[in-house]
C-alpha atoms as a PDB file:
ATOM      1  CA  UNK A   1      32.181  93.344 120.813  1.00  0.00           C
ATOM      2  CA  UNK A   2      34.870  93.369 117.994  1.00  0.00           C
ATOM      3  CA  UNK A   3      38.004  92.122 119.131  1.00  0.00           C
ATOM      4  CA  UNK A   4      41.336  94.482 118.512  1.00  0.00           C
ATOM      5  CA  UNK A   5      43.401  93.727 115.612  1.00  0.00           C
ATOM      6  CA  UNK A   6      47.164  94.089 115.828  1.00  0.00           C
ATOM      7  CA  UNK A   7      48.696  95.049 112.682  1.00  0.00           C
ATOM      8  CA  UNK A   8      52.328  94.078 112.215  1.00  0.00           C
ATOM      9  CA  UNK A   9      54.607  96.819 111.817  1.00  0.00           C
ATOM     10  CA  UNK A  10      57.299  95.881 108.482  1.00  0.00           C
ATOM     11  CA  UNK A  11      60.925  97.169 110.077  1.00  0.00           C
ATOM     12  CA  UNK A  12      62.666  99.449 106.781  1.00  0.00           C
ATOM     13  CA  UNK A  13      66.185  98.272 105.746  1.00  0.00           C
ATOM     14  CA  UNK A  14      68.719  99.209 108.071  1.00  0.00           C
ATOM     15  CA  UNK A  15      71.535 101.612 107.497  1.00  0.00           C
ATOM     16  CA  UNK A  16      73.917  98.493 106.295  1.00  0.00           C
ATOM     17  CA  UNK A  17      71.457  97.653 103.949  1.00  0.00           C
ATOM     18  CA  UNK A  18      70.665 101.305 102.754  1.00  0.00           C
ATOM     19  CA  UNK A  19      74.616 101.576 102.010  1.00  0.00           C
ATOM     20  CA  UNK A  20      74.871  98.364  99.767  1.00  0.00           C
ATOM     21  CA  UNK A  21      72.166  99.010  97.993  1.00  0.00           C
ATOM     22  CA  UNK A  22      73.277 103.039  97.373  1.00  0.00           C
ATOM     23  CA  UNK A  23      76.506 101.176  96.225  1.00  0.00           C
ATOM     24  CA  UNK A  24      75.011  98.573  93.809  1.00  0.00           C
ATOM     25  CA  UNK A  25      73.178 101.546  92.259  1.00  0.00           C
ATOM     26  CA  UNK A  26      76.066 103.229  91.843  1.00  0.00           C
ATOM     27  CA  UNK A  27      78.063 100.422  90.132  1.00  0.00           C
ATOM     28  CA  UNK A  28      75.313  99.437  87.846  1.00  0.00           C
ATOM     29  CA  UNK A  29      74.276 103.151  87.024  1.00  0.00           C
ATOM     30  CA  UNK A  30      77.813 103.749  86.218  1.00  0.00           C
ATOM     31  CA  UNK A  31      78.268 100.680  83.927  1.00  0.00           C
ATOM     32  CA  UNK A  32      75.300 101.596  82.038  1.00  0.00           C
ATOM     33  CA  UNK A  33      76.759 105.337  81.512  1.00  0.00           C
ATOM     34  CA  UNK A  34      79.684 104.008  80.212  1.00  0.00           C
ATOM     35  CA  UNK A  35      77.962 101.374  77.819  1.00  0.00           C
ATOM     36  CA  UNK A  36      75.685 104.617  76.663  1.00  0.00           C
ATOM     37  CA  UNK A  37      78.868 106.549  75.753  1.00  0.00           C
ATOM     38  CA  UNK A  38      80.623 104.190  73.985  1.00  0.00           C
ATOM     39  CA  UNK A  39      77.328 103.246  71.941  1.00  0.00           C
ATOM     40  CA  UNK A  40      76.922 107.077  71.048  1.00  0.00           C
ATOM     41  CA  UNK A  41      80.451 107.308  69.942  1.00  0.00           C
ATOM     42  CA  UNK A  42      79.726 104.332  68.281  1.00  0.00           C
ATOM     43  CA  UNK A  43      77.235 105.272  66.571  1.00  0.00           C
ATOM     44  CA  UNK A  44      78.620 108.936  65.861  1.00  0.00           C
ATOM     45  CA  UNK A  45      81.550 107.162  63.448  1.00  0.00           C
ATOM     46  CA  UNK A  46      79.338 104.234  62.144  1.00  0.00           C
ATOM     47  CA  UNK A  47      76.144 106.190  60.814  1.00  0.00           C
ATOM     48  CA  UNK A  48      76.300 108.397  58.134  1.00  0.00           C
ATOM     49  CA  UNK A  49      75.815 111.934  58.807  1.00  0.00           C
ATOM     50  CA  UNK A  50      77.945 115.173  58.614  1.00  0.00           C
ATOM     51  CA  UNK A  51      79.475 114.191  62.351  1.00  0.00           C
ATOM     52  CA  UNK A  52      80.656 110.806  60.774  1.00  0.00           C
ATOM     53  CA  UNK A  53      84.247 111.738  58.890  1.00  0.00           C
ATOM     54  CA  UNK A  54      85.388 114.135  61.591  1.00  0.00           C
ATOM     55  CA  UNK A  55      84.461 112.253  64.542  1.00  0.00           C
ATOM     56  CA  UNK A  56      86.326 108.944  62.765  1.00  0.00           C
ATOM     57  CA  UNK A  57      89.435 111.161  62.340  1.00  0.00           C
ATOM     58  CA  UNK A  58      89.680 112.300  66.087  1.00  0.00           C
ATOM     59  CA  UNK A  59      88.139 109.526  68.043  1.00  0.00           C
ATOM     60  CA  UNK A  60      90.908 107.408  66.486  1.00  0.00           C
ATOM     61  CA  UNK A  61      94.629 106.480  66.836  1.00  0.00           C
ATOM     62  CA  UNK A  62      95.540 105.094  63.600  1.00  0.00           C
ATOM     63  CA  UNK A  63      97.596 108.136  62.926  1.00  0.00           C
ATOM     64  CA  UNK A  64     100.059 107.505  65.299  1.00  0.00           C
ATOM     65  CA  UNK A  65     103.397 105.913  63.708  1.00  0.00           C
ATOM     66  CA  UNK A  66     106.777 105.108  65.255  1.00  0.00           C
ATOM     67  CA  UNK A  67     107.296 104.732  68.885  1.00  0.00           C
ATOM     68  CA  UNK A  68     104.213 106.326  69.871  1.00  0.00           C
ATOM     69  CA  UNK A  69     102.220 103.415  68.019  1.00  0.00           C
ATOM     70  CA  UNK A  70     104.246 100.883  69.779  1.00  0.00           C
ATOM     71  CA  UNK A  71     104.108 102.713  72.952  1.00  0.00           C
ATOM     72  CA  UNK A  72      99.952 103.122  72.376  1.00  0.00           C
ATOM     73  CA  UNK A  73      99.571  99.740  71.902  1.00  0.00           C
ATOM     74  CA  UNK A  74     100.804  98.677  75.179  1.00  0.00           C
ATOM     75  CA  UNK A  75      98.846 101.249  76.812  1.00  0.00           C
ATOM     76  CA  UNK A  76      95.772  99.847  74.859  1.00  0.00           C
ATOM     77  CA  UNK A  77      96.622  96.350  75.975  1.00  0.00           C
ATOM     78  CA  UNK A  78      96.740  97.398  79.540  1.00  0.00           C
ATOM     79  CA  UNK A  79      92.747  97.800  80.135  1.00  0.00           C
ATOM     80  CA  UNK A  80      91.978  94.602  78.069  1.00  0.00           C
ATOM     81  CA  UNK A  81      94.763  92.624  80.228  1.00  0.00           C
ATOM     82  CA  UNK A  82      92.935  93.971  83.242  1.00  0.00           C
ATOM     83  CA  UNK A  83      89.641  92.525  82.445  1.00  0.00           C
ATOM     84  CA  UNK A  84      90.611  89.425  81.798  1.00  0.00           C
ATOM     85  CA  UNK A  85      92.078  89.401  85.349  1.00  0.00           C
ATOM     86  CA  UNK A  86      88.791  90.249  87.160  1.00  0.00           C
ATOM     87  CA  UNK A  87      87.551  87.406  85.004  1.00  0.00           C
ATOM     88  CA  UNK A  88      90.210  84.971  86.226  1.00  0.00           C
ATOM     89  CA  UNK A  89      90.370  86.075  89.809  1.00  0.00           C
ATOM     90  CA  UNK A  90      86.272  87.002  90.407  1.00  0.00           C
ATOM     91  CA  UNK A  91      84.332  84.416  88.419  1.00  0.00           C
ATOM     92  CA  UNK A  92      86.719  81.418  87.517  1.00  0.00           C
ATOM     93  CA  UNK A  93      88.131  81.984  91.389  1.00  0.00           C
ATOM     94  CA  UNK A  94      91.930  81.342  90.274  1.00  0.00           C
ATOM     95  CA  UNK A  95      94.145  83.509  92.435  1.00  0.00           C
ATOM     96  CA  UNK A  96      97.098  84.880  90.560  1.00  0.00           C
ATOM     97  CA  UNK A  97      99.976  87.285  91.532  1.00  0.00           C
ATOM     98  CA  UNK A  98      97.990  90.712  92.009  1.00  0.00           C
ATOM     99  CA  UNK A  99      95.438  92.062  89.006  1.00  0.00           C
ATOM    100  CA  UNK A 100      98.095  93.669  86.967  1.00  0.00           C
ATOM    101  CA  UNK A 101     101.297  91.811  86.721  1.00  0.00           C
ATOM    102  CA  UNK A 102      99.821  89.607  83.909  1.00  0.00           C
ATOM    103  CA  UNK A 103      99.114  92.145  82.091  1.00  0.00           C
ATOM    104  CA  UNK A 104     102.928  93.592  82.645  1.00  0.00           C
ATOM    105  CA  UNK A 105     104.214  89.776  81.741  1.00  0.00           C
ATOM    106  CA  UNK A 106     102.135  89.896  78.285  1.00  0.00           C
ATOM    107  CA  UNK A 107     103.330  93.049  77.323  1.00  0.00           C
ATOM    108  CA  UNK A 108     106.761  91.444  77.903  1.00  0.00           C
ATOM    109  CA  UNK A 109     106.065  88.740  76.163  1.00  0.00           C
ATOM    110  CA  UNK A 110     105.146  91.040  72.781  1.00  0.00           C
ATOM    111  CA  UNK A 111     108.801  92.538  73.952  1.00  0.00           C
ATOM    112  CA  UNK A 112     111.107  89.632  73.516  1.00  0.00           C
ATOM    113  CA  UNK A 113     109.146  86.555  72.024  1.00  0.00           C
ATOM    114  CA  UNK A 114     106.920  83.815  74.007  1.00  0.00           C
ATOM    115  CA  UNK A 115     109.496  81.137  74.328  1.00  0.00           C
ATOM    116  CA  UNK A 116     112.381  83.478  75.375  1.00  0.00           C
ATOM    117  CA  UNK A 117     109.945  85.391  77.892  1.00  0.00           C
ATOM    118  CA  UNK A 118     108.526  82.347  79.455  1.00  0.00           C
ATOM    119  CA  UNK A 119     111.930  80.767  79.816  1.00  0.00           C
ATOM    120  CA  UNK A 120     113.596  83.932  80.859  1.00  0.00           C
ATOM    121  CA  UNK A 121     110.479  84.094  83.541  1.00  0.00           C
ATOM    122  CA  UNK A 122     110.816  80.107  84.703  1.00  0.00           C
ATOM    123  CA  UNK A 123     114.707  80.934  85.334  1.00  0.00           C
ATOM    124  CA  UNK A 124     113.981  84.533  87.107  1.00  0.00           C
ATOM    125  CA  UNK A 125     111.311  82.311  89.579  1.00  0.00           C
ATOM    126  CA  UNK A 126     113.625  79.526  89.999  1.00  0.00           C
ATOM    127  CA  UNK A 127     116.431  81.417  91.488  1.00  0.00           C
ATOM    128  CA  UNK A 128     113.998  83.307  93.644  1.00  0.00           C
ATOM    129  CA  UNK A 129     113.567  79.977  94.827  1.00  0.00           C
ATOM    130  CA  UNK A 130     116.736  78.949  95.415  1.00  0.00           C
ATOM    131  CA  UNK A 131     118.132  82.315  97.020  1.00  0.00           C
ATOM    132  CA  UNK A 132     115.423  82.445  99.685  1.00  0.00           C
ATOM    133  CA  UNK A 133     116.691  80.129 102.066  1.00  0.00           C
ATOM    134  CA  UNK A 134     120.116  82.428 102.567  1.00  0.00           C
ATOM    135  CA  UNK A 135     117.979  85.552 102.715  1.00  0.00           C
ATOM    136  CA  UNK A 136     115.375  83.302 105.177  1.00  0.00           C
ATOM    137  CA  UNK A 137     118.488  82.664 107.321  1.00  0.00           C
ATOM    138  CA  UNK A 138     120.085  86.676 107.153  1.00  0.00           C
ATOM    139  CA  UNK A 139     117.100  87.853 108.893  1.00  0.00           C
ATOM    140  CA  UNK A 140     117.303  90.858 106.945  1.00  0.00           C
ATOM    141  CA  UNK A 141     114.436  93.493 106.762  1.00  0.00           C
ATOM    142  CA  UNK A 142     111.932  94.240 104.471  1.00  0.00           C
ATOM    143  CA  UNK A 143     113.295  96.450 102.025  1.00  0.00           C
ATOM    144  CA  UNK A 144     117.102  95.154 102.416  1.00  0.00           C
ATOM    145  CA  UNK A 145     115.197  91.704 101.496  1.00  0.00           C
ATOM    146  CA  UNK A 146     112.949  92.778  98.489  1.00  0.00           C
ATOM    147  CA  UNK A 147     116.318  95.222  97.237  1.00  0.00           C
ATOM    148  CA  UNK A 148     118.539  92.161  97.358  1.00  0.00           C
ATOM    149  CA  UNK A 149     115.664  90.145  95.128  1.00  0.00           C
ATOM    150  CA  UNK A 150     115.649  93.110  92.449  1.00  0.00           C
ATOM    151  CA  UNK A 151     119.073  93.380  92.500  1.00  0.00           C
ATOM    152  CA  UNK A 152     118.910  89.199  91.867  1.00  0.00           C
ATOM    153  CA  UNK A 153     116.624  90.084  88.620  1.00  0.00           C
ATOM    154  CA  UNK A 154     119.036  92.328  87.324  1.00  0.00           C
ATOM    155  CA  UNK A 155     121.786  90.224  87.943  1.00  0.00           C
ATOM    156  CA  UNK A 156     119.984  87.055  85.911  1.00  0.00           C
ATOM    157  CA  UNK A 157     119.718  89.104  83.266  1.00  0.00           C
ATOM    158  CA  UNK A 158     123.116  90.706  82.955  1.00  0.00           C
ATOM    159  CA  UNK A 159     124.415  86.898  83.319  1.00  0.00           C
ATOM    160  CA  UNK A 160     122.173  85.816  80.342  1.00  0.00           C
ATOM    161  CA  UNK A 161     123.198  88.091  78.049  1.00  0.00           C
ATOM    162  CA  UNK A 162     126.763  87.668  78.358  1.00  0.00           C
ATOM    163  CA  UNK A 163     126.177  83.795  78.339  1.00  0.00           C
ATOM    164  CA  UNK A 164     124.061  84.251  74.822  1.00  0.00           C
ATOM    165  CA  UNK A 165     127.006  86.699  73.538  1.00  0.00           C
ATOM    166  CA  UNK A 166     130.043  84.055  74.556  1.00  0.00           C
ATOM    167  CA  UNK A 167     128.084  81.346  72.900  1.00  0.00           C
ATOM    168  CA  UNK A 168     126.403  83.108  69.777  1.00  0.00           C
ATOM    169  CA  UNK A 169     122.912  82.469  71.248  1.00  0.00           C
ATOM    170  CA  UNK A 170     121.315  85.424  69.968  1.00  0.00           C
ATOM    171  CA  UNK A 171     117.955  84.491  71.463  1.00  0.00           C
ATOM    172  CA  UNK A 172     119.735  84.802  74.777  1.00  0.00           C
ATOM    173  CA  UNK A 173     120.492  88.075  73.907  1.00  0.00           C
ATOM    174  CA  UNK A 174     117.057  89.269  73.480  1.00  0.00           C
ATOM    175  CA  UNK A 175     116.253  88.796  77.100  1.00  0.00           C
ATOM    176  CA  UNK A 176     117.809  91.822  78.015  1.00  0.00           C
ATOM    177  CA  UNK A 177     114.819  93.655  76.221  1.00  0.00           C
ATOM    178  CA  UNK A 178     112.692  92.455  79.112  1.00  0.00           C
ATOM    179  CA  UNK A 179     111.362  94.815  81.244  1.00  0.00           C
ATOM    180  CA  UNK A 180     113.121  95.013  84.425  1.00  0.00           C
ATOM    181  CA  UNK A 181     110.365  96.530  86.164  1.00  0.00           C
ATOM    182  CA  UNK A 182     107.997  93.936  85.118  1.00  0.00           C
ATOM    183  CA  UNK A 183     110.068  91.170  86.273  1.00  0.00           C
ATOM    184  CA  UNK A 184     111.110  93.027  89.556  1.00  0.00           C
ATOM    185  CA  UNK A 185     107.123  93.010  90.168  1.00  0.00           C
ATOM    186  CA  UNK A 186     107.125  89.618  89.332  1.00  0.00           C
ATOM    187  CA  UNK A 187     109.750  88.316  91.592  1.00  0.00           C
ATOM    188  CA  UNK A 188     108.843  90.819  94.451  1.00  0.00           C
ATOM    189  CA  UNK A 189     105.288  89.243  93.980  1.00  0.00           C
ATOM    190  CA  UNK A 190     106.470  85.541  93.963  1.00  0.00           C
ATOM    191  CA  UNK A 191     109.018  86.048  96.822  1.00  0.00           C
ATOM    192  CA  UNK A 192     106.046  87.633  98.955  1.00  0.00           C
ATOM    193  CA  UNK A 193     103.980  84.893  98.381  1.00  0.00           C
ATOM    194  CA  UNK A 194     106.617  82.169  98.769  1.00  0.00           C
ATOM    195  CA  UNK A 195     107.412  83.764 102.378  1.00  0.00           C
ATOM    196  CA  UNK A 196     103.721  83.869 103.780  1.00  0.00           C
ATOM    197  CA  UNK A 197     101.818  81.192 102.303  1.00  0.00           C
ATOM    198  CA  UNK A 198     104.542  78.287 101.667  1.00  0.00           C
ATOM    199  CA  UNK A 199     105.963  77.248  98.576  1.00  0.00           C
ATOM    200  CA  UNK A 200     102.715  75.223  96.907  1.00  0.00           C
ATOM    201  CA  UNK A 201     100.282  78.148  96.828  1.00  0.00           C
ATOM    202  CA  UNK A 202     103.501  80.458  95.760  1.00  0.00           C
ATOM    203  CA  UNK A 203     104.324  78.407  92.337  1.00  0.00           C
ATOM    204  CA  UNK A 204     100.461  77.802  91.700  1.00  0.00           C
ATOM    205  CA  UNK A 205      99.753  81.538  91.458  1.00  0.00           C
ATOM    206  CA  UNK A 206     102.682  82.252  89.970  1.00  0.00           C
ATOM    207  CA  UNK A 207     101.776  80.010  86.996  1.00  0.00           C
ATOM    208  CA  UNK A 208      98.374  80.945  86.888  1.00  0.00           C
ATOM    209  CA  UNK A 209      99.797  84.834  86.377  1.00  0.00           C
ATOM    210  CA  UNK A 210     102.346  84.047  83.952  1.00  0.00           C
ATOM    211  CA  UNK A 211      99.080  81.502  82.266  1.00  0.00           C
ATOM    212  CA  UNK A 212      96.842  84.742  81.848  1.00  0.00           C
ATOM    213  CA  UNK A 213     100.203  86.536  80.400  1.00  0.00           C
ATOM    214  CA  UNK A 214     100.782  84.190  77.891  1.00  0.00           C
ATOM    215  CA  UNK A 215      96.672  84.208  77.078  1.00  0.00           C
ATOM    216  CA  UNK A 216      96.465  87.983  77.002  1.00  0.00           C
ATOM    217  CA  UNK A 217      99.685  88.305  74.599  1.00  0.00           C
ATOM    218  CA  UNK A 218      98.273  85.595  72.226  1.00  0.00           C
ATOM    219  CA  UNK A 219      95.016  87.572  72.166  1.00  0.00           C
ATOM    220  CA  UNK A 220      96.719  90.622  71.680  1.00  0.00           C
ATOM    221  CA  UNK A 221      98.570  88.883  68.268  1.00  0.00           C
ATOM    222  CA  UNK A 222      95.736  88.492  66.705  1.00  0.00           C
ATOM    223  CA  UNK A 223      95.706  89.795  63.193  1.00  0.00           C
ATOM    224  CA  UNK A 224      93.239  93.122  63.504  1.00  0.00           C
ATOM    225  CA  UNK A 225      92.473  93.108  66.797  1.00  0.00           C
ATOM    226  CA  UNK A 226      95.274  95.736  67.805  1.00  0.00           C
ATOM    227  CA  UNK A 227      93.848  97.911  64.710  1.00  0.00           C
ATOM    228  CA  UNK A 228      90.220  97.295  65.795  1.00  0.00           C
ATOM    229  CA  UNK A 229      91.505  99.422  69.393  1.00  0.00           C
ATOM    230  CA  UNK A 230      93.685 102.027  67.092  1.00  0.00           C
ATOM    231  CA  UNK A 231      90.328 102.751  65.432  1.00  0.00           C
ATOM    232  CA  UNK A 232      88.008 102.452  68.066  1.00  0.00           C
ATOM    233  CA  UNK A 233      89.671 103.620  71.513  1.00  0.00           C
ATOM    234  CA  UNK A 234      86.438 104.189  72.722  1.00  0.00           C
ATOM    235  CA  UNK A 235      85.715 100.452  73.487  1.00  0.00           C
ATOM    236  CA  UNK A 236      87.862 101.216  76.881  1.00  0.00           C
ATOM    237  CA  UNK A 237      84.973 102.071  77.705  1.00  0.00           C
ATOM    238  CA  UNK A 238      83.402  99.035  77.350  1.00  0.00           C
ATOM    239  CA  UNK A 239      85.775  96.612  78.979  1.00  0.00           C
ATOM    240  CA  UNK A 240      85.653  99.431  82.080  1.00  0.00           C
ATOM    241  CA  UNK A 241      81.804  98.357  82.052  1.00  0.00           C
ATOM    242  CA  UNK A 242      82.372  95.073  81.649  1.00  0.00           C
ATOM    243  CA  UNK A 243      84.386  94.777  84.683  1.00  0.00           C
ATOM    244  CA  UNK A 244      82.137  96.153  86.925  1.00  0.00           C
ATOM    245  CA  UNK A 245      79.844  93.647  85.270  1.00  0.00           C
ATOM    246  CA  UNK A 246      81.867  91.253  86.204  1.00  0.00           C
ATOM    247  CA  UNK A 247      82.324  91.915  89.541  1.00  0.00           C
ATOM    248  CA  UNK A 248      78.579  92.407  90.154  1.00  0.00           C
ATOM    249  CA  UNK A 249      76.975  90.096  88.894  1.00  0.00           C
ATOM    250  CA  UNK A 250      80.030  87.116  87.821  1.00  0.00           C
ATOM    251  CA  UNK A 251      81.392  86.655  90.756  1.00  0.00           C
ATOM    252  CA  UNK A 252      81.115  82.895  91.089  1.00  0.00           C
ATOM    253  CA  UNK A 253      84.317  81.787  91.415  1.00  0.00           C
ATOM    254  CA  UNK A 254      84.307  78.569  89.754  1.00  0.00           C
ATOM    255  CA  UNK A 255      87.793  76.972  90.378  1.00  0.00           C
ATOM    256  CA  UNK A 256      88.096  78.322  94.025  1.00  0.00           C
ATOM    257  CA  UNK A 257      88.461  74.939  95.401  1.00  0.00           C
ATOM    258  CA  UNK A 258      91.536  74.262  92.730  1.00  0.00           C
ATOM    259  CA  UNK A 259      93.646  76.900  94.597  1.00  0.00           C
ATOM    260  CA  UNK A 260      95.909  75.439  97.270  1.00  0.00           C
ATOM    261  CA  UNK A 261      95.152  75.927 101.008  1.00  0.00           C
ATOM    262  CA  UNK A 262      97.479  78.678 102.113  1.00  0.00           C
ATOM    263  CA  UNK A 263      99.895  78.174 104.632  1.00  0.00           C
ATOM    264  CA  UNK A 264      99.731  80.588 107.809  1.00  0.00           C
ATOM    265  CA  UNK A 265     103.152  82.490 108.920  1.00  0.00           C
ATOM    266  CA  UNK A 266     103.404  81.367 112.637  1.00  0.00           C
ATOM    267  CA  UNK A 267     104.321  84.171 114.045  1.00  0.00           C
ATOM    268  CA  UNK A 268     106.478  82.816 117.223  1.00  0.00           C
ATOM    269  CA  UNK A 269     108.321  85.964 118.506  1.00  0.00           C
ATOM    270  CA  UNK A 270     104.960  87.756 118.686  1.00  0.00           C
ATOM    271  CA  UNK A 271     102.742  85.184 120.484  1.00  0.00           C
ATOM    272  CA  UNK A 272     105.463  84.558 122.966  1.00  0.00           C
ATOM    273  CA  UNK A 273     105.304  88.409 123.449  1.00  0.00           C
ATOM    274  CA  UNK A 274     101.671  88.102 123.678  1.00  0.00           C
ATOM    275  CA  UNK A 275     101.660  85.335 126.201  1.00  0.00           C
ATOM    276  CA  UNK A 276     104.342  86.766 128.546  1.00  0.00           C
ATOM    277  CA  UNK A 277     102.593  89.895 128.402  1.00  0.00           C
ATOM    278  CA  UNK A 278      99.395  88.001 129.385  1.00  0.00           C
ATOM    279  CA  UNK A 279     101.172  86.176 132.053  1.00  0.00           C
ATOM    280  CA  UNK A 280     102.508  89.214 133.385  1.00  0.00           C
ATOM    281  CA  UNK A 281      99.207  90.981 134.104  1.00  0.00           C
ATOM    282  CA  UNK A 282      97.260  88.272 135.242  1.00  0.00           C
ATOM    283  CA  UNK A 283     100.655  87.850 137.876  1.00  0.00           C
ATOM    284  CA  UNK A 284     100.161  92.121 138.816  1.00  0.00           C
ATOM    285  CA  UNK A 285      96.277  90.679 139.574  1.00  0.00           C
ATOM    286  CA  UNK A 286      96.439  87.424 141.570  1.00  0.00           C
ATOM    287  CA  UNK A 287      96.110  87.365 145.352  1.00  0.00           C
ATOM    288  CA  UNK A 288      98.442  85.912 147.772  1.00  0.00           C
ATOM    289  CA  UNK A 289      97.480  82.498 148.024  1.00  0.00           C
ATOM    290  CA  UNK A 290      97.774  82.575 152.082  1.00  0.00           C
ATOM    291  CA  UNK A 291      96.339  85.249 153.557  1.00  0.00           C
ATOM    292  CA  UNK A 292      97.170  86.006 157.532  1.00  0.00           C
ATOM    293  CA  UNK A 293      93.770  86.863 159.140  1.00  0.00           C
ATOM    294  CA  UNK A 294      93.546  88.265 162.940  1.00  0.00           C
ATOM    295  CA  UNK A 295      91.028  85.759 165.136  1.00  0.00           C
ATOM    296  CA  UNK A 296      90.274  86.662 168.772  1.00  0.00           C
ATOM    297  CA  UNK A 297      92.477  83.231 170.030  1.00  0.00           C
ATOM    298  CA  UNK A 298      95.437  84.732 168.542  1.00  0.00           C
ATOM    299  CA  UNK A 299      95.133  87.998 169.776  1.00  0.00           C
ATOM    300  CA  UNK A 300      93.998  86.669 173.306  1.00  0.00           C
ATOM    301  CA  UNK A 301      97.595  84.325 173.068  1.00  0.00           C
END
């Protein structure tokens, strides 16, 4: 008599799984789209053919002149900053200040010089620094707290200026040129940082973001490169592929274990909350601890 055979029934992928892996398809379809774009725009303007001259002249931004240039180039940097922020923050694991303030410091940077932007930055940071403690002890909210640190920006650079025009520093003078937006963001970022993860992991992102600024402006300097982007705007493209690249299959986070262990914000007023509250129901839920019972020699008494 032949014995019965149980075949083992293979359980499909479960919903979870169905969604990352509709997900990763999506990613990876999309960064190939874009990489097939750019490579047929690429190849419209590089190979000769009747499509070649007028697809060069309006695929193109070299005929912008003036402000607008100035302005474009920024604009151009802005993608190319970007990517090289997923790159610091996804595969060498560095954290930094959010993924686009470097990118705000470099264009800064172009602005008013390297050495007066990173000093005008170091001096910005440092009274941040110093003025927390009184705003620490004012108790004031949220956005009283983060206007009185803007309004701290814009006073350190009001102060500069006059200092470089009593004293004939002219370099002084050049820090007003820096964005106040960029180093409100900056500050704002720095003072958040400082307040909920302690002062060591505040000052090492905060030089690792003004690091990538500095790398990202120096790379932008280089002779042809911003002409290479005028020319070529479609390589935006690109460097959007080559993020999602990054973050699908770089994510290795090299350095991770360089970053410093963040400090947690105790929050005392809302455990004690918590733990009266606690206290309070289990009190509303405990029984008497003597209870008076009725036996038939007390009654009979």
């Amino acid at each position: 008599m032949a014995s019965d055979t149980l075949t083992p029934v293979s359980a499909g992928p479960s919903k979870r799984e169905q969604r990352i892996a509709r997900r990763r398809a999506l990613r990876r379809g999309t960064m190939l789209a874009l990489l097939a774009l750019a490579a047929f725009v690429l190849a419209l303007k590089l190979v000769p053919s009747p499509l070649a001259e007028p697809v060069r002249q309006f695929v193109a931004l070299r005929h912008a002149h003036g402000p607008l240039s100035s302005h474009l180039s920024h604009v151009l940097l802005v993608p190319l900053g970007a990517l090289f922020a997923v790159f610091f923050r996804l595969t060498l694991g560095v954290r930094v200040l959010g993924p686009f303030r470097s990118v705000l410091l470099a264009i800064a940077f172009r602005m008013t010089g390297l050495v007066v932007g990173l000093t005008f930055v170091t001096v910005v940071l440092a009274t941040i620094v110093a003025v927390r403690p009184l705003l620490a002890r004012m108790k004031l909210p949220r956005y009283a707290r983060l206007s009185s640190v803007l309004s701290t920006v814009a006073l350190v650079i009001v102060l500069t200026v006059l200092v470089g025009r009593a004293f004939g520093w002219h370099a002084l003078t050049r820090a007003g040129y820096f964005p106040i937006v960029v180093l409100s963001l900056t500050a704002e970022g720095f003072a958040s940082a400082l307040r909920r993860e302690g002062p060591r992991s505040a000052l090492w992102r905060g030089f690792a973001t003004v690091a990538l600024g500095v790398f990202i402006a120096q790379l932008s300097a280089v002779r042809g490169f911003e002409a290479l982007l005028f020319d070529h705007p479609e390589l935006l493209l690109v460097e959007v592929a080559l993020m999602l690249l990054t973050a699908e299959f770089l994510g290795f986070r090299l350095f991770a274990s360089l970053n410093p262990p963040v400090k947690k914000r105790r929050r005392k007023k809302r455990r004690k909350r918590l733990e009266a509250a606690r206290k309070a129901m289990t009190d509303s839920y405990e029984l008497p601890s003597t209870v008076t019972t009725t036996t038939p020699e007390s009654s009979a008494s």
